[in-house]
Every structure is written in C-alpha cells, then in structure tokens.
PDB file of N, CA and C in Angstrom:
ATOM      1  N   UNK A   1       6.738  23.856 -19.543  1.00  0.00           N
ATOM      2  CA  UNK A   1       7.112  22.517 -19.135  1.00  0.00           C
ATOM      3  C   UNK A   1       7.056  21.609 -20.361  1.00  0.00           C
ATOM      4  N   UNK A   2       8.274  20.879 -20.210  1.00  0.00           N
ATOM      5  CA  UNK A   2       8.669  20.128 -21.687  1.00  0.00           C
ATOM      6  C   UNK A   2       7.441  18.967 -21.503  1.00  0.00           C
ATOM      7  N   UNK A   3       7.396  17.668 -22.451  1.00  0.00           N
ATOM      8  CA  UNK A   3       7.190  16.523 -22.124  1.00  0.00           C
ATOM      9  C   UNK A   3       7.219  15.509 -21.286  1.00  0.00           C
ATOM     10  N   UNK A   4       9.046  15.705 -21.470  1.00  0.00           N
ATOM     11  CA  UNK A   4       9.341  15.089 -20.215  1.00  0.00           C
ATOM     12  C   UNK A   4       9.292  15.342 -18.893  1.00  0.00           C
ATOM     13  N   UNK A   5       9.136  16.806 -18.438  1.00  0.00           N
ATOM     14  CA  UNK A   5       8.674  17.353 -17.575  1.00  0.00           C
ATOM     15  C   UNK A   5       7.755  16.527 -17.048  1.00  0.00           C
ATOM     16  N   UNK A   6       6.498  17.123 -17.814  1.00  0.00           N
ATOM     17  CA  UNK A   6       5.329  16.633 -17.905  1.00  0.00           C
ATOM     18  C   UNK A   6       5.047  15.161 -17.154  1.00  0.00           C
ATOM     19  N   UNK A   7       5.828  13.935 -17.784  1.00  0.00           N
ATOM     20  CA  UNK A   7       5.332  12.969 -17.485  1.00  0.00           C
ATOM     21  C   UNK A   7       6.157  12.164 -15.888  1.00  0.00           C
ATOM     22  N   UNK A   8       7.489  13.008 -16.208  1.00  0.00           N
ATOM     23  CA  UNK A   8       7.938  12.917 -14.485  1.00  0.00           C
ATOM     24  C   UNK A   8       6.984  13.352 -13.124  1.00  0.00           C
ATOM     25  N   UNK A   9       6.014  14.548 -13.353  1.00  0.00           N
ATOM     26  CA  UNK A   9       5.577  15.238 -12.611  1.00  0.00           C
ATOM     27  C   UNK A   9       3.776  14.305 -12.476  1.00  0.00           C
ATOM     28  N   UNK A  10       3.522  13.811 -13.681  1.00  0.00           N
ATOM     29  CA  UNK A  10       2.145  12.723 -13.559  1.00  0.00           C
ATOM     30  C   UNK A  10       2.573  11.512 -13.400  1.00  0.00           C
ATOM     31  N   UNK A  11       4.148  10.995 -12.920  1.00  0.00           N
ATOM     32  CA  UNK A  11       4.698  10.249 -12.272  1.00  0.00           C
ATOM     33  C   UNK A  11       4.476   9.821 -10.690  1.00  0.00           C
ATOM     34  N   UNK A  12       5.437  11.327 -10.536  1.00  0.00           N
ATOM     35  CA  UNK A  12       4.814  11.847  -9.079  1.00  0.00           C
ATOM     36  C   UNK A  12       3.781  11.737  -8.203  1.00  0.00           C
ATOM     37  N   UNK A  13       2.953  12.528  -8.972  1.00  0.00           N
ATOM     38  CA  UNK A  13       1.641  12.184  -8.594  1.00  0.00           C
ATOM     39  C   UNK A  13       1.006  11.019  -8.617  1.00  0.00           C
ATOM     40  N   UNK A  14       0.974  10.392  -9.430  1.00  0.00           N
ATOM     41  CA  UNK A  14       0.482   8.605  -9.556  1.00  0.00           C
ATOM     42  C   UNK A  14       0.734   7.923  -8.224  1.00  0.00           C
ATOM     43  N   UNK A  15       2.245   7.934  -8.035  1.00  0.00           N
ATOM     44  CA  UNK A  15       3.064   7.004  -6.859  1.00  0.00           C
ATOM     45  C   UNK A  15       2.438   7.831  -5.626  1.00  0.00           C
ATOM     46  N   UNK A  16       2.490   9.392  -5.551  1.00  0.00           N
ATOM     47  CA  UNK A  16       1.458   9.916  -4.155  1.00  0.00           C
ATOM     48  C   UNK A  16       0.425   9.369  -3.608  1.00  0.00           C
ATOM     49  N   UNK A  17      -0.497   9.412  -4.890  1.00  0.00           N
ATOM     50  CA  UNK A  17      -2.267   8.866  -5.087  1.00  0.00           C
ATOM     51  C   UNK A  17      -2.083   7.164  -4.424  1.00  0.00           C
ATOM     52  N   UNK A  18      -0.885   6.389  -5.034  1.00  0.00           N
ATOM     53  CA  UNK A  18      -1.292   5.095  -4.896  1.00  0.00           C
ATOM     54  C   UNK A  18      -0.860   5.638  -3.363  1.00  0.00           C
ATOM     55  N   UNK A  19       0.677   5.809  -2.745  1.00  0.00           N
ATOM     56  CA  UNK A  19       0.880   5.551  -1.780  1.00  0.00           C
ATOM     57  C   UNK A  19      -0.120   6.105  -0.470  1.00  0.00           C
ATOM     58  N   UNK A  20      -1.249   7.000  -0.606  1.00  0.00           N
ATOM     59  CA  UNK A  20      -1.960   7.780   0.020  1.00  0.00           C
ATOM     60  C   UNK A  20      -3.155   6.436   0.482  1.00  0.00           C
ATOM     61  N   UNK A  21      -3.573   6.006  -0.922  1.00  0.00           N
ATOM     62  CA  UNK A  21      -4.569   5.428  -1.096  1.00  0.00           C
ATOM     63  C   UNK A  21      -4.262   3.752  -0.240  1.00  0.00           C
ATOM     64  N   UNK A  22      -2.885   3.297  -0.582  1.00  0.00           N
ATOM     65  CA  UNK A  22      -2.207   2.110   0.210  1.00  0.00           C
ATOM     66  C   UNK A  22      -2.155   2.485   2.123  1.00  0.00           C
ATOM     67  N   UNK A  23      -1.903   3.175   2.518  1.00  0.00           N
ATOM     68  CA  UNK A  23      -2.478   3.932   3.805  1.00  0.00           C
ATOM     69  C   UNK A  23      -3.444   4.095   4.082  1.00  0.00           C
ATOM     70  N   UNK A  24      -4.499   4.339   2.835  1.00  0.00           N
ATOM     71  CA  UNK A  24      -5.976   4.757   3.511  1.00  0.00           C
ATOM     72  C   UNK A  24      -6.690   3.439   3.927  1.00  0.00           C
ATOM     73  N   UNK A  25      -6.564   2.497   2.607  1.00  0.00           N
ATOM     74  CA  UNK A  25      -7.116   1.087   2.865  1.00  0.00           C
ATOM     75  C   UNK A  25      -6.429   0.199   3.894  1.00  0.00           C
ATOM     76  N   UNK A  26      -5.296   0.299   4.300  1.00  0.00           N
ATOM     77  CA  UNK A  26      -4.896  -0.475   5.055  1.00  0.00           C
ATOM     78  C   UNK A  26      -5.538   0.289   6.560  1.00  0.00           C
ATOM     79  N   UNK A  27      -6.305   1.660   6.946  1.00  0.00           N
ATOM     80  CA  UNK A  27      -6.480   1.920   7.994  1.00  0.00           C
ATOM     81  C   UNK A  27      -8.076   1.846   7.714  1.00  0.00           C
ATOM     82  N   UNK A  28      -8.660   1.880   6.829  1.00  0.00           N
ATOM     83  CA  UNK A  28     -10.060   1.131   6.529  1.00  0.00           C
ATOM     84  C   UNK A  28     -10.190  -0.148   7.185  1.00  0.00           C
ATOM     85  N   UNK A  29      -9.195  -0.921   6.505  1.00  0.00           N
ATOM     86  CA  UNK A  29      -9.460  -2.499   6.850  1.00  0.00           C
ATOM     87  C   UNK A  29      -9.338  -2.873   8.493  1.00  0.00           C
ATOM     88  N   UNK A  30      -8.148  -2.133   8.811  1.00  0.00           N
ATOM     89  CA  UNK A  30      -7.912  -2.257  10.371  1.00  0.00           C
ATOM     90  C   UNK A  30      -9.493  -2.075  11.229  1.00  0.00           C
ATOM     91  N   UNK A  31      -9.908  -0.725  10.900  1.00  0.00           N
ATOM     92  CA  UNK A  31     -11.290  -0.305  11.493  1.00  0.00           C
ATOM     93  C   UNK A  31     -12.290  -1.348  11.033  1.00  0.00           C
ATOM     94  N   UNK A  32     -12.670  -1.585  10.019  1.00  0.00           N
ATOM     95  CA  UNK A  32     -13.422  -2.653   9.840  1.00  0.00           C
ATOM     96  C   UNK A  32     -13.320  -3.870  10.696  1.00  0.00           C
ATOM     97  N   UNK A  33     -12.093  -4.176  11.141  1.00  0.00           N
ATOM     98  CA  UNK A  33     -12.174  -5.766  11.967  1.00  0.00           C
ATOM     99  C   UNK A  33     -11.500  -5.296  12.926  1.00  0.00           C
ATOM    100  N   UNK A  34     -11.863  -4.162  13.762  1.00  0.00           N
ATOM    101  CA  UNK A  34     -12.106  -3.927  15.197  1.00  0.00           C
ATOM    102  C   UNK A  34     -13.803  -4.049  15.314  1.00  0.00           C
ATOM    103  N   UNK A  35     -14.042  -3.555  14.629  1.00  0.00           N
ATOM    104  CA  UNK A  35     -15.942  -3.321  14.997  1.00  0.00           C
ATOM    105  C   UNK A  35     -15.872  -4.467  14.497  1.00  0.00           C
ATOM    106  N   UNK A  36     -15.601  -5.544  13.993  1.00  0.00           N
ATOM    107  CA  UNK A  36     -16.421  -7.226  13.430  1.00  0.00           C
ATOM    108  C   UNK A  36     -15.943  -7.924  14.959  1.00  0.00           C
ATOM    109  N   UNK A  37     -15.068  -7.150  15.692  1.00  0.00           N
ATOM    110  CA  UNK A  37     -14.586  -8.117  16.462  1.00  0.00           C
ATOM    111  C   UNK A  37     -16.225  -7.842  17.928  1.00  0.00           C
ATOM    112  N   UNK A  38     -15.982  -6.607  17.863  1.00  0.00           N
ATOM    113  CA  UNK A  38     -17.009  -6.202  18.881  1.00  0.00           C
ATOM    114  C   UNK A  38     -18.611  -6.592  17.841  1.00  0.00           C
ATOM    115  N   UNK A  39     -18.821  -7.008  16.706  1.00  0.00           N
ATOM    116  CA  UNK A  39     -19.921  -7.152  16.348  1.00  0.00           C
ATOM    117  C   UNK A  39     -20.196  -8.667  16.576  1.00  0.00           C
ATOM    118  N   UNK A  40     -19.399  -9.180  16.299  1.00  0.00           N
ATOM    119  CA  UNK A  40     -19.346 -10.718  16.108  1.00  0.00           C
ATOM    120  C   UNK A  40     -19.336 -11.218  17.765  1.00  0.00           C
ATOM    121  N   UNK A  41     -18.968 -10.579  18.708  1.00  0.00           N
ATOM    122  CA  UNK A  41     -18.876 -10.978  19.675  1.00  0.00           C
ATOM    123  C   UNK A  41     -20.471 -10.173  20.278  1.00  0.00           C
ATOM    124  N   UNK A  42     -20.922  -9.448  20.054  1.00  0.00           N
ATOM    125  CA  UNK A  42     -22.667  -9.519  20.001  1.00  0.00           C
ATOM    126  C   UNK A  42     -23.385 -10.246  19.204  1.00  0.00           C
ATOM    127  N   UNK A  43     -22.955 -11.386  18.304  1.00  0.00           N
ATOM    128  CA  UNK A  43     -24.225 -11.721  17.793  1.00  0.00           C
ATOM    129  C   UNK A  43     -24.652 -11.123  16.721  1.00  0.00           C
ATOM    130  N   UNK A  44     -23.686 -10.187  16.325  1.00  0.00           N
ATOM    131  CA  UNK A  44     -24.227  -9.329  15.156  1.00  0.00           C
ATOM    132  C   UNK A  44     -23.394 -10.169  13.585  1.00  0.00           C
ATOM    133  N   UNK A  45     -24.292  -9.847  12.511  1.00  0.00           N
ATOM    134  CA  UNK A  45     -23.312  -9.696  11.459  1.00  0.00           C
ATOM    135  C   UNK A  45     -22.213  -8.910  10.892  1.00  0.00           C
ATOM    136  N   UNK A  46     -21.419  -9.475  10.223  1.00  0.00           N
ATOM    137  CA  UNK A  46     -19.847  -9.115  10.342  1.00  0.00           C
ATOM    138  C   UNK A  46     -20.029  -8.148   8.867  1.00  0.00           C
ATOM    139  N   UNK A  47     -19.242  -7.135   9.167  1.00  0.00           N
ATOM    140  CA  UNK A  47     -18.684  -6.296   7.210  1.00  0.00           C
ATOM    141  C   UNK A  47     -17.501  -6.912   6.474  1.00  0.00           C
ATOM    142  N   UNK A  48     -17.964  -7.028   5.314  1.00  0.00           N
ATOM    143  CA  UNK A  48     -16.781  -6.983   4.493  1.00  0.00           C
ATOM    144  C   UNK A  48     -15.336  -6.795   5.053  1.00  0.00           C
ATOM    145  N   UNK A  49     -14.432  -7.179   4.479  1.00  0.00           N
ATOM    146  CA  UNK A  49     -13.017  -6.640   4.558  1.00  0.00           C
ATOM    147  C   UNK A  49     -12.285  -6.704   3.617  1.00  0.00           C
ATOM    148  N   UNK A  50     -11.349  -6.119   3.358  1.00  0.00           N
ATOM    149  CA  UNK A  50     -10.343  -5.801   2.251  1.00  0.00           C
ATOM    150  C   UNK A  50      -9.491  -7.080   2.288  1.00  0.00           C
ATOM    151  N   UNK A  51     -10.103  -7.315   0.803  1.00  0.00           N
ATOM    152  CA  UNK A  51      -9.412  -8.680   0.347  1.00  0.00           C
ATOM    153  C   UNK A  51      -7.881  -9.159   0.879  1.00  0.00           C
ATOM    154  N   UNK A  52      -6.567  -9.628   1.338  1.00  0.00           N
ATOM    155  CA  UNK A  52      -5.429  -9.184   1.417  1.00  0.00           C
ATOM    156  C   UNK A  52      -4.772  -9.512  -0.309  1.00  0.00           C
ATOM    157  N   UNK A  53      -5.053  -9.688  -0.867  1.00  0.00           N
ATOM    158  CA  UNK A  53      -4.958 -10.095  -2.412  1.00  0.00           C
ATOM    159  C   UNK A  53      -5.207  -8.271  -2.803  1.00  0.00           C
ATOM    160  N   UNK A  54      -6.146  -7.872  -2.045  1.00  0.00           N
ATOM    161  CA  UNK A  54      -6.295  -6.249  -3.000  1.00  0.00           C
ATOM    162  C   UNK A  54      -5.470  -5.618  -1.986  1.00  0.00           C
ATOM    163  N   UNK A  55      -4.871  -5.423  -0.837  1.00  0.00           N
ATOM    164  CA  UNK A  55      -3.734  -4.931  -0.123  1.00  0.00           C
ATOM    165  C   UNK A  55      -2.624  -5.369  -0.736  1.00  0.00           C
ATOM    166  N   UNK A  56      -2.159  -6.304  -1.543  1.00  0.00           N
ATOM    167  CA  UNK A  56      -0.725  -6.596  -2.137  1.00  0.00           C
ATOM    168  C   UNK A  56      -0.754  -5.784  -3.365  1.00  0.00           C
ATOM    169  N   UNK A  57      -2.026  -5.753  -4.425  1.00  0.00           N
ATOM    170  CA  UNK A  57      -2.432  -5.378  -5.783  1.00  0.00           C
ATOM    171  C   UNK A  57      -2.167  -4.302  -5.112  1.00  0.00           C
ATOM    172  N   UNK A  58      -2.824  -3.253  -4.267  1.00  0.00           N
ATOM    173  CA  UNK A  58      -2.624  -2.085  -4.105  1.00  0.00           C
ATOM    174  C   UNK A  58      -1.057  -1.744  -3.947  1.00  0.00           C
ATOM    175  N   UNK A  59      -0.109  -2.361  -3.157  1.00  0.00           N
ATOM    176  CA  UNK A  59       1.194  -2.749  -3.210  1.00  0.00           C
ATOM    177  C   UNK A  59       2.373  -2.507  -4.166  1.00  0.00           C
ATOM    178  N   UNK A  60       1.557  -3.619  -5.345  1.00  0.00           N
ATOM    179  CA  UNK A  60       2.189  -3.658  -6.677  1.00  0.00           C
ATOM    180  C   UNK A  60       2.684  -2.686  -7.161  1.00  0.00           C
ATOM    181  N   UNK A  61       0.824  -2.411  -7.550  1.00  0.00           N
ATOM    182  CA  UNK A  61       0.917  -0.613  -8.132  1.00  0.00           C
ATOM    183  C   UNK A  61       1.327   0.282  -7.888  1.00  0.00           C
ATOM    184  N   UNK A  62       1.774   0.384  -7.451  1.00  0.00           N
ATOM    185  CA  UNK A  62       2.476   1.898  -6.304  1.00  0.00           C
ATOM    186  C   UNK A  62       2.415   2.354  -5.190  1.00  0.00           C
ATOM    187  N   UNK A  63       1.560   0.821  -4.232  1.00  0.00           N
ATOM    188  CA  UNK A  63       1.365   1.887  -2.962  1.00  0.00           C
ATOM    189  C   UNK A  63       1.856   1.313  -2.135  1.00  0.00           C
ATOM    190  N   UNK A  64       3.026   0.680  -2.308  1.00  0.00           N
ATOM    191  CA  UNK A  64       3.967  -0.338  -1.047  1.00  0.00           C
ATOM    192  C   UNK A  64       4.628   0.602  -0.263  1.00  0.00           C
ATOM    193  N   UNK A  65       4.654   1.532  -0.116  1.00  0.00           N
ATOM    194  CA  UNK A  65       5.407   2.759   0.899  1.00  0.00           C
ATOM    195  C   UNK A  65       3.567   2.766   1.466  1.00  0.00           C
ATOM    196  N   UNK A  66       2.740   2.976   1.266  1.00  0.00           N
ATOM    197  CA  UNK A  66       1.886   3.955   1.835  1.00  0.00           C
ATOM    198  C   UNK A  66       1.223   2.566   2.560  1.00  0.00           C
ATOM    199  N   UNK A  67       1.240   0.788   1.794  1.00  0.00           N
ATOM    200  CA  UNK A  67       0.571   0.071   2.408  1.00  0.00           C
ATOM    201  C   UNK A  67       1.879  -0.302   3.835  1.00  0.00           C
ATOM    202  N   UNK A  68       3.133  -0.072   3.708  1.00  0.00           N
ATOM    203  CA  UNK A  68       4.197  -0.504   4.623  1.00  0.00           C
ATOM    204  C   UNK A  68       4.100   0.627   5.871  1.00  0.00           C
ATOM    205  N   UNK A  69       3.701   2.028   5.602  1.00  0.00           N
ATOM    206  CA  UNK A  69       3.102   3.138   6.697  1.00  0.00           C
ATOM    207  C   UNK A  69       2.185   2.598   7.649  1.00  0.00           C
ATOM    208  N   UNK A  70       0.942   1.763   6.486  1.00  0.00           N
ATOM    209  CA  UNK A  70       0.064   1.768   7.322  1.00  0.00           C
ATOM    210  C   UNK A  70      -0.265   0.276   7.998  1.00  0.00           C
ATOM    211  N   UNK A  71       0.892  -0.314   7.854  1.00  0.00           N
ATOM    212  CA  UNK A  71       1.107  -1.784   8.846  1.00  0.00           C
ATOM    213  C   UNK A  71       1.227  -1.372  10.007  1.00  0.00           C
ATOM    214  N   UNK A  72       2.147  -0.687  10.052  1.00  0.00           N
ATOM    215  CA  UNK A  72       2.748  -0.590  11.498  1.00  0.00           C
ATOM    216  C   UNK A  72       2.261   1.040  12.236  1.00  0.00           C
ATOM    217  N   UNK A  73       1.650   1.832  11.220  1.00  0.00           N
ATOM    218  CA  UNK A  73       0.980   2.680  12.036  1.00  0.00           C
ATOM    219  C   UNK A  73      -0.167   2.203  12.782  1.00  0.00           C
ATOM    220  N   UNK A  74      -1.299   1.158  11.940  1.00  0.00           N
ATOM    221  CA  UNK A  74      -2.167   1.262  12.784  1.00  0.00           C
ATOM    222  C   UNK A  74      -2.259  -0.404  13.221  1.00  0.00           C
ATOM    223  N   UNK A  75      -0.936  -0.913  12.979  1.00  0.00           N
ATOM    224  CA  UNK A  75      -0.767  -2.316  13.808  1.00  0.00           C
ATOM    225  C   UNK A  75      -1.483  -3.633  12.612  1.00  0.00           C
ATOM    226  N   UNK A  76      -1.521  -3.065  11.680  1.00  0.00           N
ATOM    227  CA  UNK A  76      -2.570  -3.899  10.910  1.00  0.00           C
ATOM    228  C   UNK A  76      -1.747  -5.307  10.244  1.00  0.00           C
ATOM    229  N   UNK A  77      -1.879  -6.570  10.031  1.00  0.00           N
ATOM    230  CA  UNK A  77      -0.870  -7.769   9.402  1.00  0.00           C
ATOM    231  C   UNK A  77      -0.044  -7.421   9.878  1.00  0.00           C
ATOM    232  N   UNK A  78       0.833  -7.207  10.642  1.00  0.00           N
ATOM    233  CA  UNK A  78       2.418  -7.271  11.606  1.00  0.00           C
ATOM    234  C   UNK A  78       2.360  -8.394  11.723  1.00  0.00           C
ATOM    235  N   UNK A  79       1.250  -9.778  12.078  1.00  0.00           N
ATOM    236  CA  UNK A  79       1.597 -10.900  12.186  1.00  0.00           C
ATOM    237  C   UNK A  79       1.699 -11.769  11.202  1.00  0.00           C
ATOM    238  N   UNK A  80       1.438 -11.280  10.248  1.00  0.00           N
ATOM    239  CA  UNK A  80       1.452 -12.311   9.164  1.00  0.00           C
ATOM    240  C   UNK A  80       2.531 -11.977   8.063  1.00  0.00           C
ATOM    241  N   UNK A  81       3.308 -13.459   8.062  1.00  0.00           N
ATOM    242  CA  UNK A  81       4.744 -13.256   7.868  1.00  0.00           C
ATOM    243  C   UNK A  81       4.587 -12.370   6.380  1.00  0.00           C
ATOM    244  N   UNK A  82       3.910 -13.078   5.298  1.00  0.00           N
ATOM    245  CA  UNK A  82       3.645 -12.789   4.185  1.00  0.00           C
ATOM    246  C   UNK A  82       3.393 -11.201   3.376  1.00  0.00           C
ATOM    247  N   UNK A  83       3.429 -10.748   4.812  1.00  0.00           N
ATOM    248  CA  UNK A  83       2.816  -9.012   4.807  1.00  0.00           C
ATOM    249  C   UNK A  83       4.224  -8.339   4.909  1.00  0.00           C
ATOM    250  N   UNK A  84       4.874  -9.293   6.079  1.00  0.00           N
ATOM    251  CA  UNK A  84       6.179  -8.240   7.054  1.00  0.00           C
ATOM    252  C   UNK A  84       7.239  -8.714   5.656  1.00  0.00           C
ATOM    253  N   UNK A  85       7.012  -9.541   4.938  1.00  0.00           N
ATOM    254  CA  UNK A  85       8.663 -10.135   3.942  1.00  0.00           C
ATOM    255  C   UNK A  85       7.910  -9.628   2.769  1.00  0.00           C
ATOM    256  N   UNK A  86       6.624  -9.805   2.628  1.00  0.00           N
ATOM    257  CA  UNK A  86       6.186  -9.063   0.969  1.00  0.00           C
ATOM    258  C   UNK A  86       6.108  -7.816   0.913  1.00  0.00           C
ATOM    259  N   UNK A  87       6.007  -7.162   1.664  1.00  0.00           N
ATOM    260  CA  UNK A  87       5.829  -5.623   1.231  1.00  0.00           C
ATOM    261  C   UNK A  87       6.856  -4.726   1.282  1.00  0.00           C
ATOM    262  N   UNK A  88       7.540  -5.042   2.096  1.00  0.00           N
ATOM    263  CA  UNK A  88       9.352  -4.460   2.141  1.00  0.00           C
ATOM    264  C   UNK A  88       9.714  -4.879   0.807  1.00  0.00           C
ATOM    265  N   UNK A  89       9.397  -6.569  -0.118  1.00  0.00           N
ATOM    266  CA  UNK A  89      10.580  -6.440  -0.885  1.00  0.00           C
ATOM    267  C   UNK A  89       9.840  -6.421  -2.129  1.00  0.00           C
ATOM    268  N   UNK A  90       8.407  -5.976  -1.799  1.00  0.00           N
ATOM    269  CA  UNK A  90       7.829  -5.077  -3.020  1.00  0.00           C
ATOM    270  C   UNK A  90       7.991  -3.337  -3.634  1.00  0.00           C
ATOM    271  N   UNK A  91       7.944  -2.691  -2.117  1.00  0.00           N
ATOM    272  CA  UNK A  91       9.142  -1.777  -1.817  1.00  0.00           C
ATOM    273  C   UNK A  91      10.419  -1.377  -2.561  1.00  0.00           C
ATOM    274  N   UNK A  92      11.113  -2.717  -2.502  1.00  0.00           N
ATOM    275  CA  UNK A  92      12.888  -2.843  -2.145  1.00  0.00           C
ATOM    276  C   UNK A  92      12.837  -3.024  -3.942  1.00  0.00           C
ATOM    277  N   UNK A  93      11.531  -3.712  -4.491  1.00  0.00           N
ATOM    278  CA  UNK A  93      11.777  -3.665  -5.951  1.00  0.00           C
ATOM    279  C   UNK A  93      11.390  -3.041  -6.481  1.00  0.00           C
ATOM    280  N   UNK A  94      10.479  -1.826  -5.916  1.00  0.00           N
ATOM    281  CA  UNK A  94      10.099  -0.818  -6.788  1.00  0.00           C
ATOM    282  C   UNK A  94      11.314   0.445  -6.769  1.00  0.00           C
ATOM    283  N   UNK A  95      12.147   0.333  -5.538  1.00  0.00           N
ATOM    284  CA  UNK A  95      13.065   1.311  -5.684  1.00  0.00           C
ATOM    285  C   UNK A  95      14.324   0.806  -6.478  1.00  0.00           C
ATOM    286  N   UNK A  96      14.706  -0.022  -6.250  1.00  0.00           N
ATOM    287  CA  UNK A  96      15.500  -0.806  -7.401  1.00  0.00           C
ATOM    288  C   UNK A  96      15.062  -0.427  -8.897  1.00  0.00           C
ATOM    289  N   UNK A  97      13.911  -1.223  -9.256  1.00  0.00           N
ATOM    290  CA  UNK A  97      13.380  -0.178 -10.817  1.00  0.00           C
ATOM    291  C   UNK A  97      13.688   1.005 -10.844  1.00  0.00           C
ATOM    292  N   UNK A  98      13.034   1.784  -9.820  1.00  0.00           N
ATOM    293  CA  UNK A  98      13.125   3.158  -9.858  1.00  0.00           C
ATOM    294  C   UNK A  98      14.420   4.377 -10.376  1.00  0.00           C
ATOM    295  N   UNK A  99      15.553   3.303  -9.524  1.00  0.00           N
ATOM    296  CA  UNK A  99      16.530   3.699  -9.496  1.00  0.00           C
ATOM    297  C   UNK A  99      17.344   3.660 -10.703  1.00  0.00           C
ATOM    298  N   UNK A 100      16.941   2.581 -11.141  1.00  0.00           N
ATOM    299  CA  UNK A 100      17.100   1.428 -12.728  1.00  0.00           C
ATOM    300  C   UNK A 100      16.804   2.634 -14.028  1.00  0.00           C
ATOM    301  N   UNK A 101      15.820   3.516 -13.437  1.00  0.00           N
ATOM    302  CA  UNK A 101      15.199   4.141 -14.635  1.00  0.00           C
ATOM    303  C   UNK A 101      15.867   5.050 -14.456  1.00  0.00           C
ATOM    304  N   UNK A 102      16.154   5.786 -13.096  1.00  0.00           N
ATOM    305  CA  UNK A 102      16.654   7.392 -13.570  1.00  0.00           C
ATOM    306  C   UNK A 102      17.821   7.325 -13.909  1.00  0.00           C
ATOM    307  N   UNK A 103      18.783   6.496 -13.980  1.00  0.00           N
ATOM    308  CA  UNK A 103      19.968   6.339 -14.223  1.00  0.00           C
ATOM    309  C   UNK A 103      20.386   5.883 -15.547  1.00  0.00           C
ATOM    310  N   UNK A 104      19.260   5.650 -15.802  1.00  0.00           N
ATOM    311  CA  UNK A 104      19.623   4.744 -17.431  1.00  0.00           C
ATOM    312  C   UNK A 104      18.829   6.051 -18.269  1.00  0.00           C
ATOM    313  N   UNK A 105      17.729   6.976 -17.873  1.00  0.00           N
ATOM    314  CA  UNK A 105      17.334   8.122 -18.463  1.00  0.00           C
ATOM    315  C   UNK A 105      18.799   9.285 -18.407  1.00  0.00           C
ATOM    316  N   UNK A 106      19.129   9.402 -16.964  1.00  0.00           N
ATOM    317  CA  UNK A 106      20.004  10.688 -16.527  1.00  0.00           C
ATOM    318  C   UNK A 106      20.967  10.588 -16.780  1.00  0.00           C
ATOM    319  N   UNK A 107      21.895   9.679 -17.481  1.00  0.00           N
ATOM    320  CA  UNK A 107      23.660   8.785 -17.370  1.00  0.00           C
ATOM    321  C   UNK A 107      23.532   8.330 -19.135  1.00  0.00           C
TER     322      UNK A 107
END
C-alpha cells in the first residue's frame, strides 16, 4: 500500500471513529436527560449533560452523519431549530468538500 493509499484509508477511518462517536454522544446525552427528568422530579440532583456547543464541535469534525443518525434515532434536539438546519448543512458541507477533493485529486 502506497502513501496515498495509506492516508485515504486513515481517512476512512477518522470520519468512521468521528461518525460512531457523533451517535454515541448524542445517545449518551438523550439518556442522561431522561433520568434528570425522573431525578429532578424526585428531588434529586441532576447530571451533567453534553454541552450542545460539543454536539456541533463533534459535528464539525466529522461526525455530522453519525450526530444527524442519532437525532432522530433516539428523538434527541428534533425540536430545536438550530440542530434540524445546522447539522444537515454541516453534513451538506462536508460532502460538498468531500466531493471538492476527490475530484480535484482524481480529474
């Protein structure tokens, strides 16, 4: 395996890892503020939650497929407009680049 091989294939993998990891936290966070809802409504103290500032960052980086899975798999920000119009056209611009690159590498 050439170089370029090489760095297409730790490409790959990068965008997997983020998009895996953009799914995992977005079904973290969901679980977290189901139990704050049943904690808080005992009287209990509430956990942490995932910043939505580190759900977009996670986004950025590569995991806007895996954070856009896990909106609507596990119902998580569907209401908040900022989630349903930012992450599609964080998405919509990473495949645009994407597309930007193999064509200007492959052509």
């Amino acid at each position: 395996m050439g170089p370029q091989e090489l760095i297409w294939a730790a490409d790959l993998v990068l965008l997997a890892a983020m998009t895996a990891v953009g799914f995992l936290v977005m079904g973290l966070d969901k679980g977290i503020a189901r139990k704050n809802g049943a904690r808080s409504a005992q009287g209990k103290a509430t956990r942490r939650r995932v910043p939505e500032r580190t759900l977009f960052l996670i986004a950025a980086l590569g995991g806007s497929l895996g954070v856009l899975l896990g909106m609507y798999t596990f119902r998580h920000k569907t209401k908040h407009w900022y989630f349903v119009v930012g992450v599609p056209a964080i998405l919509a611009a990473q495949l645009a680049l994407g597309w930007l690159v193999v064509t200007r590498l492959m052509g």
